[in-house]
C-alpha atoms as a PDB file:
ATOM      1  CA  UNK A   1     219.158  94.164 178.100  1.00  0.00           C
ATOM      2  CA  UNK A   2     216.476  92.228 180.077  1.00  0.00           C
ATOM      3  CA  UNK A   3     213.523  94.024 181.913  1.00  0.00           C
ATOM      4  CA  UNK A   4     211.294  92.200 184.612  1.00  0.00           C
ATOM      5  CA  UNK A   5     208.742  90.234 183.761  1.00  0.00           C
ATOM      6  CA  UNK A   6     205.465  90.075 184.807  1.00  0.00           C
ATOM      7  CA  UNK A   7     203.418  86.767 185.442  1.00  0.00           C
ATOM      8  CA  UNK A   8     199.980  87.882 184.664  1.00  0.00           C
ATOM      9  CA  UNK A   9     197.797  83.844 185.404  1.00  0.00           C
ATOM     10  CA  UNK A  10     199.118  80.732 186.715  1.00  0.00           C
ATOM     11  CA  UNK A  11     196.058  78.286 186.040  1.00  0.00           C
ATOM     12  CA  UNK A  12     196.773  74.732 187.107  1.00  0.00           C
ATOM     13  CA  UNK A  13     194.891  72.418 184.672  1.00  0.00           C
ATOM     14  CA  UNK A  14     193.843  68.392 184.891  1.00  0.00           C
ATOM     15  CA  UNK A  15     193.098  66.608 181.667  1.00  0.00           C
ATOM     16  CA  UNK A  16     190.711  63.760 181.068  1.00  0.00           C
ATOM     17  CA  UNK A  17     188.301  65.413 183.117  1.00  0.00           C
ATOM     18  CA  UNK A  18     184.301  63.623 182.940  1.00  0.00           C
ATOM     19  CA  UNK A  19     181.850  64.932 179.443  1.00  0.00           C
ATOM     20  CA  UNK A  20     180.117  67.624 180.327  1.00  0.00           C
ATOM     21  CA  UNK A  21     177.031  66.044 178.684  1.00  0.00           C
ATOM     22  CA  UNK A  22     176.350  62.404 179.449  1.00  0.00           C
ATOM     23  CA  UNK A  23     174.597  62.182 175.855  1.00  0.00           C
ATOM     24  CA  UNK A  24     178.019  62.978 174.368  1.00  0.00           C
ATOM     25  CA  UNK A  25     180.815  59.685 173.431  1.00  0.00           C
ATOM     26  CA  UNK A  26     183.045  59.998 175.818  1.00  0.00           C
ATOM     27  CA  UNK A  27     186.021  62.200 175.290  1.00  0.00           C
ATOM     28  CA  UNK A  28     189.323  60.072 174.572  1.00  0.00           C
ATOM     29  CA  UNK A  29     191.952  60.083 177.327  1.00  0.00           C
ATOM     30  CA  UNK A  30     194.017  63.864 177.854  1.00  0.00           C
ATOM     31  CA  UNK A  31     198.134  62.952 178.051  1.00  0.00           C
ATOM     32  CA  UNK A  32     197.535  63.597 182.047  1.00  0.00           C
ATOM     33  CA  UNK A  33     198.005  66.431 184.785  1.00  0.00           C
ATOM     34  CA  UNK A  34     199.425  69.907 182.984  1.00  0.00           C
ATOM     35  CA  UNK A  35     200.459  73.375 184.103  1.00  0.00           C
ATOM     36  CA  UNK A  36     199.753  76.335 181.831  1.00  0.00           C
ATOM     37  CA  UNK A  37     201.260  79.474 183.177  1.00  0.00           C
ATOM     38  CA  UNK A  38     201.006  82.768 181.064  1.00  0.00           C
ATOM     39  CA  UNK A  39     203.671  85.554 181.427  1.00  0.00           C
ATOM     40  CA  UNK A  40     204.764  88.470 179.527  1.00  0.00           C
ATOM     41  CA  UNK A  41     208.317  88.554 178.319  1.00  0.00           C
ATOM     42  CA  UNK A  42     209.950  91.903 177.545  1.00  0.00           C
ATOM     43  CA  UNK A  43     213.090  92.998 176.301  1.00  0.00           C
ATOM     44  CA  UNK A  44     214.909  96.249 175.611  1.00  0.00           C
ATOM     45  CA  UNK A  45     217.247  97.973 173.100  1.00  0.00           C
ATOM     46  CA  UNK A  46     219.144 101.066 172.439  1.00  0.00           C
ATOM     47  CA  UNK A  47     216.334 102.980 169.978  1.00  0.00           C
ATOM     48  CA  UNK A  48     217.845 104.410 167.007  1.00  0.00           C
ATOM     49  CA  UNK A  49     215.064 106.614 166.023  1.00  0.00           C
ATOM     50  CA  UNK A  50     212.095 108.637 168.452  1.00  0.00           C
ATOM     51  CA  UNK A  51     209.052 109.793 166.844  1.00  0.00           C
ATOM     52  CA  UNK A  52     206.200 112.361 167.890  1.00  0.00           C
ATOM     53  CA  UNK A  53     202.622 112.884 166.376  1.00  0.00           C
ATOM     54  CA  UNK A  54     201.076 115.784 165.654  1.00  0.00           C
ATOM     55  CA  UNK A  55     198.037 116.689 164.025  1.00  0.00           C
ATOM     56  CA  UNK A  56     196.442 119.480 161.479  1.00  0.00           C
ATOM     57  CA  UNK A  57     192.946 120.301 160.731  1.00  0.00           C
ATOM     58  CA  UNK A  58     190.455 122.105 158.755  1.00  0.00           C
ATOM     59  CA  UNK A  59     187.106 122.727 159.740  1.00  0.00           C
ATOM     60  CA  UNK A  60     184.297 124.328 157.151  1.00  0.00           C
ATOM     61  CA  UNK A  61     181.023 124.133 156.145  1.00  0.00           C
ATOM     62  CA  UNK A  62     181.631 121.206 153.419  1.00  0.00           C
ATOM     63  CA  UNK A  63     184.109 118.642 153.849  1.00  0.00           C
ATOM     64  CA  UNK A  64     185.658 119.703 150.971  1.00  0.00           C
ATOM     65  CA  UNK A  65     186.461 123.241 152.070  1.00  0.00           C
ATOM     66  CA  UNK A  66     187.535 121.669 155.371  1.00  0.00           C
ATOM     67  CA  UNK A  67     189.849 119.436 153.895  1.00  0.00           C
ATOM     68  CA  UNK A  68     191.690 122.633 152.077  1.00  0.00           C
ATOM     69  CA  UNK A  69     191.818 124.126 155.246  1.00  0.00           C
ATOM     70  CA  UNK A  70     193.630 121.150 156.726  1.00  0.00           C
ATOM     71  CA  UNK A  71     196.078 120.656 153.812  1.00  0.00           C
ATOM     72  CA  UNK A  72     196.729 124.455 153.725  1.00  0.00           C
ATOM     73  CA  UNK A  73     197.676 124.383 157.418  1.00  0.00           C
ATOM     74  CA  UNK A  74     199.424 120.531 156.869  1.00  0.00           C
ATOM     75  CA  UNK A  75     202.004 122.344 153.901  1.00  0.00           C
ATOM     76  CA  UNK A  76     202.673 125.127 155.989  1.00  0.00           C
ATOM     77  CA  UNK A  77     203.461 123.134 158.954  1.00  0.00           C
ATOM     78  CA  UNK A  78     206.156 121.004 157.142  1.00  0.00           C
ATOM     79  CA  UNK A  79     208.016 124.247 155.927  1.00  0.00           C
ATOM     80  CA  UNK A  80     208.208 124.973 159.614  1.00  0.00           C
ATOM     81  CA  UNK A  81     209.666 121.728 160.060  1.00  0.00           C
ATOM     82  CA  UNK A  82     212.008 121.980 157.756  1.00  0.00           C
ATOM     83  CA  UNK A  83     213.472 124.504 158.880  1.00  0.00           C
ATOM     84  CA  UNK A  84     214.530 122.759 162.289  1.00  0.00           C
ATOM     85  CA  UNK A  85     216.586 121.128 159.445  1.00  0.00           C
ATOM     86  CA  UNK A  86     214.343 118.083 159.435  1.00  0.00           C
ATOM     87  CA  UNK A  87     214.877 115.544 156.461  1.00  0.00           C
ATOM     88  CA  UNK A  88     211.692 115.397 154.069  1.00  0.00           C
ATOM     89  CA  UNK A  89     211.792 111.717 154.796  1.00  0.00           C
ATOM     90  CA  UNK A  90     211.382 112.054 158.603  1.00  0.00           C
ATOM     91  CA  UNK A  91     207.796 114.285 158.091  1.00  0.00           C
ATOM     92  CA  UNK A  92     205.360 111.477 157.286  1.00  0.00           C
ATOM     93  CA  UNK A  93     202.194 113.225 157.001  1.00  0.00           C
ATOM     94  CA  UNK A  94     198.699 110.516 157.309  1.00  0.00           C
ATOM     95  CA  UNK A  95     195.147 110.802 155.300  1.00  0.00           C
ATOM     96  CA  UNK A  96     192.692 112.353 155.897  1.00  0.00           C
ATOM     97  CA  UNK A  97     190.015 111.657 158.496  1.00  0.00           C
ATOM     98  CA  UNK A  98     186.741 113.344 157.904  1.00  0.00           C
ATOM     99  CA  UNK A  99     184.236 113.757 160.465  1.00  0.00           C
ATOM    100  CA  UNK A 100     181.176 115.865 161.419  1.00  0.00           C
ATOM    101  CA  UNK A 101     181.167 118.676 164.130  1.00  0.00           C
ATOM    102  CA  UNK A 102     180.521 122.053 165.726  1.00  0.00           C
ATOM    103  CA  UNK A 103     182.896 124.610 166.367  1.00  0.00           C
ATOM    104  CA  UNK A 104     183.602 125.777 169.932  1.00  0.00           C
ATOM    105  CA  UNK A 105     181.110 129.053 169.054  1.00  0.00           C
ATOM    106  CA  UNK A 106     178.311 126.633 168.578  1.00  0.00           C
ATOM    107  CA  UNK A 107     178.626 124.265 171.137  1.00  0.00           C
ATOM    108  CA  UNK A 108     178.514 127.339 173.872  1.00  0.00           C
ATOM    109  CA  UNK A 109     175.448 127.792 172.135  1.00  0.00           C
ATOM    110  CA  UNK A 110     173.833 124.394 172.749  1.00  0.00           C
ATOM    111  CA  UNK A 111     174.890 125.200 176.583  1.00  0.00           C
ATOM    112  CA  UNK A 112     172.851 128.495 176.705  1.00  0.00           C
ATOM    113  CA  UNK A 113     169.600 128.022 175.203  1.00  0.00           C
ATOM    114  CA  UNK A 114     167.971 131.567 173.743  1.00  0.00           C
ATOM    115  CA  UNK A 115     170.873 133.043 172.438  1.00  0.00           C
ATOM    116  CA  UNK A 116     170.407 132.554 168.517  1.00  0.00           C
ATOM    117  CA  UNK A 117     169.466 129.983 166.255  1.00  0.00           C
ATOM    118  CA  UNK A 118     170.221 126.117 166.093  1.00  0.00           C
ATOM    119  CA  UNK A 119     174.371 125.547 165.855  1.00  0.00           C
ATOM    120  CA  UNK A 120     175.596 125.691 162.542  1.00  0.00           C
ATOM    121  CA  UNK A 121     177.106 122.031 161.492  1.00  0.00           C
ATOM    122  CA  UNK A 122     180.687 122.252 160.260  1.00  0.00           C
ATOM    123  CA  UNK A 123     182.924 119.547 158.826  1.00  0.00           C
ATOM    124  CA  UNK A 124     186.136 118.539 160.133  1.00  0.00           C
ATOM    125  CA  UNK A 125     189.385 117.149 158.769  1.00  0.00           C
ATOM    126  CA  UNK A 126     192.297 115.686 160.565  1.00  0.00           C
ATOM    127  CA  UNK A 127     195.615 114.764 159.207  1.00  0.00           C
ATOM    128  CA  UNK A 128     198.483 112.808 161.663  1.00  0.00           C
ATOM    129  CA  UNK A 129     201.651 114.803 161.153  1.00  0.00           C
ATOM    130  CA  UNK A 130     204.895 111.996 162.267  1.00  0.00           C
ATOM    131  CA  UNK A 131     208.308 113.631 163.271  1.00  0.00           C
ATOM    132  CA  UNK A 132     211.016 111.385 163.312  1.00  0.00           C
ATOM    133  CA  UNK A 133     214.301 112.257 165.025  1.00  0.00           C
ATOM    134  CA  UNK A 134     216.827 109.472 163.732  1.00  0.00           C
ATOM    135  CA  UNK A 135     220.285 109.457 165.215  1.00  0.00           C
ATOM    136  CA  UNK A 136     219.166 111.409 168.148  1.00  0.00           C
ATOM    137  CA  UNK A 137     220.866 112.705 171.528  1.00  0.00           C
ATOM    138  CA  UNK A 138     219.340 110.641 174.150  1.00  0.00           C
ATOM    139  CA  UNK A 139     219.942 113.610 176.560  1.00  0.00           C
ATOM    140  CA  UNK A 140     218.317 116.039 174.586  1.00  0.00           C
ATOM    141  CA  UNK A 141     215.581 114.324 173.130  1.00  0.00           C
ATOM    142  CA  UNK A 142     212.421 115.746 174.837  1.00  0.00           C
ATOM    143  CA  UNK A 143     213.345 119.364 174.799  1.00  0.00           C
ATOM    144  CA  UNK A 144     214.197 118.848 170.847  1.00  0.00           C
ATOM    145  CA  UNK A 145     210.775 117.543 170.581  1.00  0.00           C
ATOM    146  CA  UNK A 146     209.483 120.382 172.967  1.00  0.00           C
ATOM    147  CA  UNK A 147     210.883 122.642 169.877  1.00  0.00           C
ATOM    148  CA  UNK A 148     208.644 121.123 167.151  1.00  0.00           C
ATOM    149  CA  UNK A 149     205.685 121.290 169.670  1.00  0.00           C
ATOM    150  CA  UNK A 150     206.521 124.918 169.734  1.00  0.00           C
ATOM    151  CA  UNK A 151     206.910 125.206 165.864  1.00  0.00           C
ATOM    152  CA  UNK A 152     204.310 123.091 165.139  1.00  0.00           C
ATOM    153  CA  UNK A 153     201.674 125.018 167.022  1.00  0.00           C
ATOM    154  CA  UNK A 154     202.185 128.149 165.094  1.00  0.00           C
ATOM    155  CA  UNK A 155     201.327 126.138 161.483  1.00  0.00           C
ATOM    156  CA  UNK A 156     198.526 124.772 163.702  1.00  0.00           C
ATOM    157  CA  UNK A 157     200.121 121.448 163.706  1.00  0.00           C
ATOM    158  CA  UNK A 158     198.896 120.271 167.925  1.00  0.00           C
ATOM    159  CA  UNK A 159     199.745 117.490 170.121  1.00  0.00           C
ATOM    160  CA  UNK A 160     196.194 115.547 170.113  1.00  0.00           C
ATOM    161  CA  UNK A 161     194.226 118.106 168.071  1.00  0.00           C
ATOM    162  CA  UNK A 162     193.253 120.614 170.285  1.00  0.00           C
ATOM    163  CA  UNK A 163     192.194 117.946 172.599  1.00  0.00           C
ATOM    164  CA  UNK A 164     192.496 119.871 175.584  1.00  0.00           C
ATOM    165  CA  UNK A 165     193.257 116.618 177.726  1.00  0.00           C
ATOM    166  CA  UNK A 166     195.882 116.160 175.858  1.00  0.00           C
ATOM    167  CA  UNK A 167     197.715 118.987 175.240  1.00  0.00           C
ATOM    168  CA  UNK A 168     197.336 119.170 179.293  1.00  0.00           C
ATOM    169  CA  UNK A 169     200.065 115.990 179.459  1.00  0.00           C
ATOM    170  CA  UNK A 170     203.422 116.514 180.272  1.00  0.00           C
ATOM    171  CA  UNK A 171     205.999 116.483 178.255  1.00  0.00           C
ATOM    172  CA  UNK A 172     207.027 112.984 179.753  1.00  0.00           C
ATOM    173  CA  UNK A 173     203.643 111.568 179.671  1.00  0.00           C
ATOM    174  CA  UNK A 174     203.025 112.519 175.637  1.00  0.00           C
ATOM    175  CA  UNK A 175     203.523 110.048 173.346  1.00  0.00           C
ATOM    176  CA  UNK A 176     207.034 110.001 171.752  1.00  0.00           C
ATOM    177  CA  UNK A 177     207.541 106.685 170.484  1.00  0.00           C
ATOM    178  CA  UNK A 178     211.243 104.761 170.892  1.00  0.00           C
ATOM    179  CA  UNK A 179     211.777 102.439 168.252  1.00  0.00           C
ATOM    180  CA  UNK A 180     214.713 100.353 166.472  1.00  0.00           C
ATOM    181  CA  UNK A 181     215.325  99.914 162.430  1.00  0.00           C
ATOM    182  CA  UNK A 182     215.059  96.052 162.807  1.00  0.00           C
ATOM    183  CA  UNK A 183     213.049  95.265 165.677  1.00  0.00           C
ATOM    184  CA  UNK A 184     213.378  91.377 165.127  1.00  0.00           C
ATOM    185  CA  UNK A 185     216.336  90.533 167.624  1.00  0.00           C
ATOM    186  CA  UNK A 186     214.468  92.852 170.060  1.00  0.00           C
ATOM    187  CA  UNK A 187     210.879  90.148 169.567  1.00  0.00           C
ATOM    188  CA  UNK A 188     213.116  87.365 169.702  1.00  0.00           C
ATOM    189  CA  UNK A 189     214.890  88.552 172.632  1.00  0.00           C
ATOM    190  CA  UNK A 190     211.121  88.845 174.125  1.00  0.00           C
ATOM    191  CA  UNK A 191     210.512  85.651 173.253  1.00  0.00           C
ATOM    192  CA  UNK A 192     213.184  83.524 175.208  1.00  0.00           C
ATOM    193  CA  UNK A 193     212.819  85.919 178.135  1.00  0.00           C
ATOM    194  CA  UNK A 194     209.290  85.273 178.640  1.00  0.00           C
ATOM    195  CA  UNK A 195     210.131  81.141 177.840  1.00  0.00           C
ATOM    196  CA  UNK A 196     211.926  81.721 180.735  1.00  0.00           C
ATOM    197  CA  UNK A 197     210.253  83.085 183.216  1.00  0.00           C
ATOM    198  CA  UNK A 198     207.492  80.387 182.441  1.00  0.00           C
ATOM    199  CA  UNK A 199     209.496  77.435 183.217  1.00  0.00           C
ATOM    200  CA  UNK A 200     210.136  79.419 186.376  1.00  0.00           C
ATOM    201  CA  UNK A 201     206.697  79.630 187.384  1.00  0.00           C
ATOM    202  CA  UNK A 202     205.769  76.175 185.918  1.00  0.00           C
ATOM    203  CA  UNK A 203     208.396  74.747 188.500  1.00  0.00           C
ATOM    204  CA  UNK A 204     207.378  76.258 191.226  1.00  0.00           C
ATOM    205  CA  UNK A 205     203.521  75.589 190.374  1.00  0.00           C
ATOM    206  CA  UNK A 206     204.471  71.716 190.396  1.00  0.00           C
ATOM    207  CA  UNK A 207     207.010  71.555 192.980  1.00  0.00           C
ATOM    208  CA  UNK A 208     204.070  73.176 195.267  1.00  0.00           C
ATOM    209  CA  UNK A 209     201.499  70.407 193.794  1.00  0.00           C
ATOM    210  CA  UNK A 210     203.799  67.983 194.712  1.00  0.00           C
ATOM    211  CA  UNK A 211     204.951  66.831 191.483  1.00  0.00           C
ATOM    212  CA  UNK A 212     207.384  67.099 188.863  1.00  0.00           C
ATOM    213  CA  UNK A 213     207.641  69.670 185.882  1.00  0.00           C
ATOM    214  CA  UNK A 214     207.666  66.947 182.623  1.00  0.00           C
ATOM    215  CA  UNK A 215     207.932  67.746 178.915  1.00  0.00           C
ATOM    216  CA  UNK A 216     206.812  70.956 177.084  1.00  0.00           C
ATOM    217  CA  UNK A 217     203.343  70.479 175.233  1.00  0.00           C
ATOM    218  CA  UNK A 218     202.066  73.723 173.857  1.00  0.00           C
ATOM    219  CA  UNK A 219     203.687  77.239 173.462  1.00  0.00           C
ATOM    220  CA  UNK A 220     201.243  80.416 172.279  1.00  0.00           C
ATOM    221  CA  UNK A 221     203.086  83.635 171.715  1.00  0.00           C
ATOM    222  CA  UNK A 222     201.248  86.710 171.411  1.00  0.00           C
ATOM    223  CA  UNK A 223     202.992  89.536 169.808  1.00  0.00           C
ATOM    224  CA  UNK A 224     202.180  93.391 170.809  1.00  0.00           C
ATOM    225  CA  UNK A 225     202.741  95.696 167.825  1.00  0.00           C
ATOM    226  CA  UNK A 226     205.423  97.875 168.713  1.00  0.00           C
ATOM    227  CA  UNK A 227     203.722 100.937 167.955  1.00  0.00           C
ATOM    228  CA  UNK A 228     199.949 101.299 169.245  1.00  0.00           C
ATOM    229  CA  UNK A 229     198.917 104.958 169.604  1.00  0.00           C
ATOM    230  CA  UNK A 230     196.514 104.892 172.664  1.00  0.00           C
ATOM    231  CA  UNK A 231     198.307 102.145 174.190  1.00  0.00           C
ATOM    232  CA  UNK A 232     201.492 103.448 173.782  1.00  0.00           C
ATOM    233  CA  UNK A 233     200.179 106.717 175.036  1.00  0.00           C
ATOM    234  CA  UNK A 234     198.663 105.158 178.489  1.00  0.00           C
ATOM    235  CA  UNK A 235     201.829 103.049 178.898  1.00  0.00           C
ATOM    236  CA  UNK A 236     203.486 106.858 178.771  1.00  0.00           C
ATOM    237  CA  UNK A 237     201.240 108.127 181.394  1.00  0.00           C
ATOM    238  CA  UNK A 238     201.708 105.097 183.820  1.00  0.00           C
ATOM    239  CA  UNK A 239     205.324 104.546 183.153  1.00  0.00           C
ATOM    240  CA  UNK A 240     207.156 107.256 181.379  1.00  0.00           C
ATOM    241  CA  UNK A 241     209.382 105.729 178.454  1.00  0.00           C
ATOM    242  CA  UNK A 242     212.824 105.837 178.680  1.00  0.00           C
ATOM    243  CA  UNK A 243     214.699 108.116 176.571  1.00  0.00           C
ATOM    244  CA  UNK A 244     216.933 106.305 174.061  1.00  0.00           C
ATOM    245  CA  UNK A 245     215.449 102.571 174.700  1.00  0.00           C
ATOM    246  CA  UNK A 246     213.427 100.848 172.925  1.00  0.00           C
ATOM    247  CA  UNK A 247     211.666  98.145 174.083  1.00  0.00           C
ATOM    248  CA  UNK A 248     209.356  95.129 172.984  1.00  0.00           C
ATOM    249  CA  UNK A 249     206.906  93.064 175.334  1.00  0.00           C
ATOM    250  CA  UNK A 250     205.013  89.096 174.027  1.00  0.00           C
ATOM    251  CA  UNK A 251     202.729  87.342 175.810  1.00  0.00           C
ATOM    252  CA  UNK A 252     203.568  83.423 176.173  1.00  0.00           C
ATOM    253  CA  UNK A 253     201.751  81.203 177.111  1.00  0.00           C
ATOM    254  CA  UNK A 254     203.305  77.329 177.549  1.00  0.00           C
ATOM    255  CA  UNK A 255     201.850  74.322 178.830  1.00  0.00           C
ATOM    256  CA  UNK A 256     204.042  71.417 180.644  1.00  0.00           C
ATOM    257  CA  UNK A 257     202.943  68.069 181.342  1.00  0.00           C
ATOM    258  CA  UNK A 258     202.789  67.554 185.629  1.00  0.00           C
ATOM    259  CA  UNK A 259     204.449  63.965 186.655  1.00  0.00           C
END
C-alpha cells in the first residue's frame, strides 16, 4: 500500500555557470539547464512482528556490584516474561551500558545545601530488554504490550529507565516498533514511489520554467534504517504508528536535464 509523499526541496539548478575564481582554468561546459527535486518516498506493509523495549538496571558503589544488580533484576525479569508464554527467542536482552551517577537520595542533597556530607557517587548499569510479539492480533496489540509493561515493572524491567519523561508517554506515543521479516520489497516499494513523485515535481518545476522535462541524469537514494530508537520514538509522539503496518520511508533525490 502507498502512503503520501512528502516533497521536502525543489531547487532549480543552471549548469555551466562562470569560475568562481578568475585565477582558476575555466570549468568545461555542464550538459545544460537541470532540475533536482528531492522527495521522500514511503511505503507500507502488513508487519508481521511488533516489538517493545524495556530496560533493567543496577546501581552500586562499583560498577561491578552495579552490574550484578542489573543482571540479577535482567534474569528475573525474563522469568516474568516467560510466563506471558513468551518464546526465549522473542526476549533479546542488550549489553551492558555503564555509566556514572547519583541516586535520587543524593541528588536532593545537592538541591539543599547543609544537610550532610558531599553525595555519595554510585555506578550505574543499563541493559535494553526487546519483547517481540510475532504473529500478533493487530487489535490487541497495545494492551498485550500494556501487560508486559505491567510485568515488567515488578522485575524492575521500565519503559525508558525510570526516565520519568518517559514513562509519562502514552501508551500510543511509546515506542513499539512495527516491522516485517524481509523488509526488501517494502525499500523497493519506497523506492519507485518516491521515483515517482519526483518526476511529478520535476514536471511541474519545468513546465512552470517554461521548458521541457529531458532525460534522467543522476538519482541519490538515501535509505532510513527501519529501526532508529529516538527517531522512531519522536515519529510515535508526532504521528502515532499504526497497529499492524509496517512501513519504510527513502529519500531520493533525481536530477533531469531542462530543454
Amino acid at each position: 500500500m502507498r502512503r503520501g509523499l512528502v516533497v521536502w526541496l525543489v531547487p532549480l539548478l543552471a549548469a555551466g555557470g562562470p569560475a568562481l575564481c578568475g585565477a582558476q582554468p575555466a570549468a568545461a561546459p555542464g550538459p545544460g539547464p537541470a532540475v533536482s527535486v528531492t522527495v521522500a518516498g514511503s511505503a507500507e506493509a502488513p508487519a508481521d512482528w511488533a516489538e517493545l523495549t524495556l530496560t533493567v538496571e543496577g546501581q552500586g558503589a562499583t560498577a561491578e556490584e552495579a552490574l550484578a544488580l542489573c543482571d540479577a533484576s535482567a534474569q528475573k525479569a525474563l522469568e516474568e516474561l516467560a510466563a506471558l508464554q513468551i518464546a526465549p527467542e522473542n526476549l533479546r536482552l542488550g549489553p551492558p551500558e555503564i555509566g556514572g551517577g547519583m541516586d535520587l537520595a543524593s541528588q536532593v542533597m545537592i538541591q539543599l545545601p547543609g544537610q550532610g556530607g558531599p553525595p555519595a557517587p554510585t555506578q550505574t548499569v543499563r541493559r535494553s530488554l526487546t519483547v517481540r510479539l510475532s504473529p500478533f492480533d493487530p487489535e490487541a496489540v497495545y494492551e498485550w504490550f500494556c501487560r508486559v509493561i505491567d510485568v515488567g515493572a515488578d522485575a524492575g524491567a521500565t519503559l525508558g529507565g525510570g526516565n520519568p519523561f518517559m514513562q509519562a508517554l502514552p501508551m500510543r506515543s511509546s515506542p513499539i516498533v512495527f516491522g516485517v521479516s524481509d523488509p526488501a520489497p517494502l525499500r523497493d516499494e519506497a523506492i519507485r514511489n518516491g521515483l515517482a513523485a519526483a518526476r511529478a515535481v520535476a514536471n511541474v518545476a519545468a513546465a512552470d520554467s517554461g521548458r521541457e522535462l529531458g532525460d534522467m541524469v543522476s538519482i541519490l537514494v538515501a535509505e532510513t534504517p527501519p529501526e532508529q530508537a529516538y527517531a522512531g520514538l519522536v515519529s510515535a509522539m508526532l504521528s502515532p504508528p499504526t497497529a499492524g503496518r509496517a512501513s519504510r520511508t527513502v529519500s531520493v533525490t533525481v536530477t533531469y536535464l531542462v530543454k
